[in-house]
C-alpha atoms as a PDB file:
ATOM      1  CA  UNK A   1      66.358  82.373 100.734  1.00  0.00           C
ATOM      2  CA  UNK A   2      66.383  79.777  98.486  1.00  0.00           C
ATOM      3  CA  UNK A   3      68.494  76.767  98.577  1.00  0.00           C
ATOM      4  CA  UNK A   4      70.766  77.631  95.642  1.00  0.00           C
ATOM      5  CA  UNK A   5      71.712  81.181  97.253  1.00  0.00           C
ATOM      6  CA  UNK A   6      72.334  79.427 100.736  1.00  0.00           C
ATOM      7  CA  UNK A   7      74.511  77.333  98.929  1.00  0.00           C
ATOM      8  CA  UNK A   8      76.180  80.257  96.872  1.00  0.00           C
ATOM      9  CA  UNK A   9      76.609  82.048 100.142  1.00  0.00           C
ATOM     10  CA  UNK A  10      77.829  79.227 102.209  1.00  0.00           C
ATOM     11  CA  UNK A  11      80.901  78.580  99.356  1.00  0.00           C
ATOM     12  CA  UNK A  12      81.935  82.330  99.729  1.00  0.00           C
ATOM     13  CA  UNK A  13      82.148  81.923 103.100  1.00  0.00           C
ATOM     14  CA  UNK A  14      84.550  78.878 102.779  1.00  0.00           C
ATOM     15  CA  UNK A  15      86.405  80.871 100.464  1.00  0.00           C
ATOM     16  CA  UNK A  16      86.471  83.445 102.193  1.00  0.00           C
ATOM     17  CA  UNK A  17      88.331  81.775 104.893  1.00  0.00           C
ATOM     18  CA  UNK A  18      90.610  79.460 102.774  1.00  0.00           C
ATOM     19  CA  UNK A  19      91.901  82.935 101.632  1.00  0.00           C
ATOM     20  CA  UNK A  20      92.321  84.025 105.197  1.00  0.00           C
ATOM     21  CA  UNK A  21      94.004  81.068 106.056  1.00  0.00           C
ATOM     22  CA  UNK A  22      96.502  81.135 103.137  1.00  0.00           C
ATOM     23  CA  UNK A  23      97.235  84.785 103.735  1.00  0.00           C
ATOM     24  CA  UNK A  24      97.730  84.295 107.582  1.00  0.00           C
ATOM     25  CA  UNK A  25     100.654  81.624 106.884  1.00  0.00           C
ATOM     26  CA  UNK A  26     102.342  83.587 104.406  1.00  0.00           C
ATOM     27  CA  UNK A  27     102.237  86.416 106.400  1.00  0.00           C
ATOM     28  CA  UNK A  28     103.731  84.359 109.158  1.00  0.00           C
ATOM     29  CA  UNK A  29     106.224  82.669 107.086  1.00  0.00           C
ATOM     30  CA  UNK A  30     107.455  85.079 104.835  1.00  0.00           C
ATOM     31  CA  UNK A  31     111.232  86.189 105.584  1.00  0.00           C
ATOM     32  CA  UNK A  32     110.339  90.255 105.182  1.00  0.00           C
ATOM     33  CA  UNK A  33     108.760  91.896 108.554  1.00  0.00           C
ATOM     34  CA  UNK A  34     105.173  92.214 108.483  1.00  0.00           C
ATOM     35  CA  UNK A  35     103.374  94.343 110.894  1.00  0.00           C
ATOM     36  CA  UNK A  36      99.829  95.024 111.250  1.00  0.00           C
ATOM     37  CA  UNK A  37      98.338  97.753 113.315  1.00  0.00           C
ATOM     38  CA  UNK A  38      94.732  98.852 113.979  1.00  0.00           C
ATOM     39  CA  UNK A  39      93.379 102.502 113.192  1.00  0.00           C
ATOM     40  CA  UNK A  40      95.090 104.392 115.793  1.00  0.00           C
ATOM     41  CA  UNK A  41      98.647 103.292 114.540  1.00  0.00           C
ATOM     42  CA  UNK A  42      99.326 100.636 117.601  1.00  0.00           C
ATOM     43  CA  UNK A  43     100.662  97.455 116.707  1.00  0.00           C
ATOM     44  CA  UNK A  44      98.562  94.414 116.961  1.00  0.00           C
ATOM     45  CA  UNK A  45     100.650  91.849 115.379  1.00  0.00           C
ATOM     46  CA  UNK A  46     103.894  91.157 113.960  1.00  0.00           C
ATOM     47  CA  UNK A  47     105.532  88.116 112.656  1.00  0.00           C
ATOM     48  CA  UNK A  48     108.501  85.908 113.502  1.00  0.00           C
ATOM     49  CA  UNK A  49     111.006  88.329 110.733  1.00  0.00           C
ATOM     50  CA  UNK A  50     109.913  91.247 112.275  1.00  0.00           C
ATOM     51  CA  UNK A  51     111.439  90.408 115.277  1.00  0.00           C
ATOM     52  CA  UNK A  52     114.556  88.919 114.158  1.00  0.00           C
ATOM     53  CA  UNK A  53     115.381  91.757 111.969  1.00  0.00           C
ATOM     54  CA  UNK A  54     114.136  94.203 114.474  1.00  0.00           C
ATOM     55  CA  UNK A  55     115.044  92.627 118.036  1.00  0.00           C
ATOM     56  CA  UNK A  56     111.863  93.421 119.017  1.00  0.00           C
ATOM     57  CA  UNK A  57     109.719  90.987 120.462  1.00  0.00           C
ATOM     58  CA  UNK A  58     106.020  90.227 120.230  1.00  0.00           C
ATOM     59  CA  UNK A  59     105.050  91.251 123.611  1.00  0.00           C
END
């Protein structure tokens, strides 16, 4: 590869996980339940509204 597509790759990348990063703390913070689940429909994370509108905790 050439220098110019290393770089062009390398600033997705850090894009990629600014987004990530941003998304994870609104996701966290926001004051609607968010749930995410994997493929099979079992829960594998919800945040801190989720369980105060629920009553459900995280484990």
């Amino acid at each position: 590869m050439t220098s110019q597509a290393l770089e062009a790759s390398d600033k997705l990348k850090r894009e990629s996980e600014e987004q990530a990063i941003k998304q994870s703390l609104v996701a966290r913070h926001a004051n609607d339940s968010i749930i995410t689940s994997d493929t099979y429909g079992r829960i594998s994370w919800v945040n801190e509204a989720f369980s105060k509108i629920t009553g459900y905790t995280r484990s």
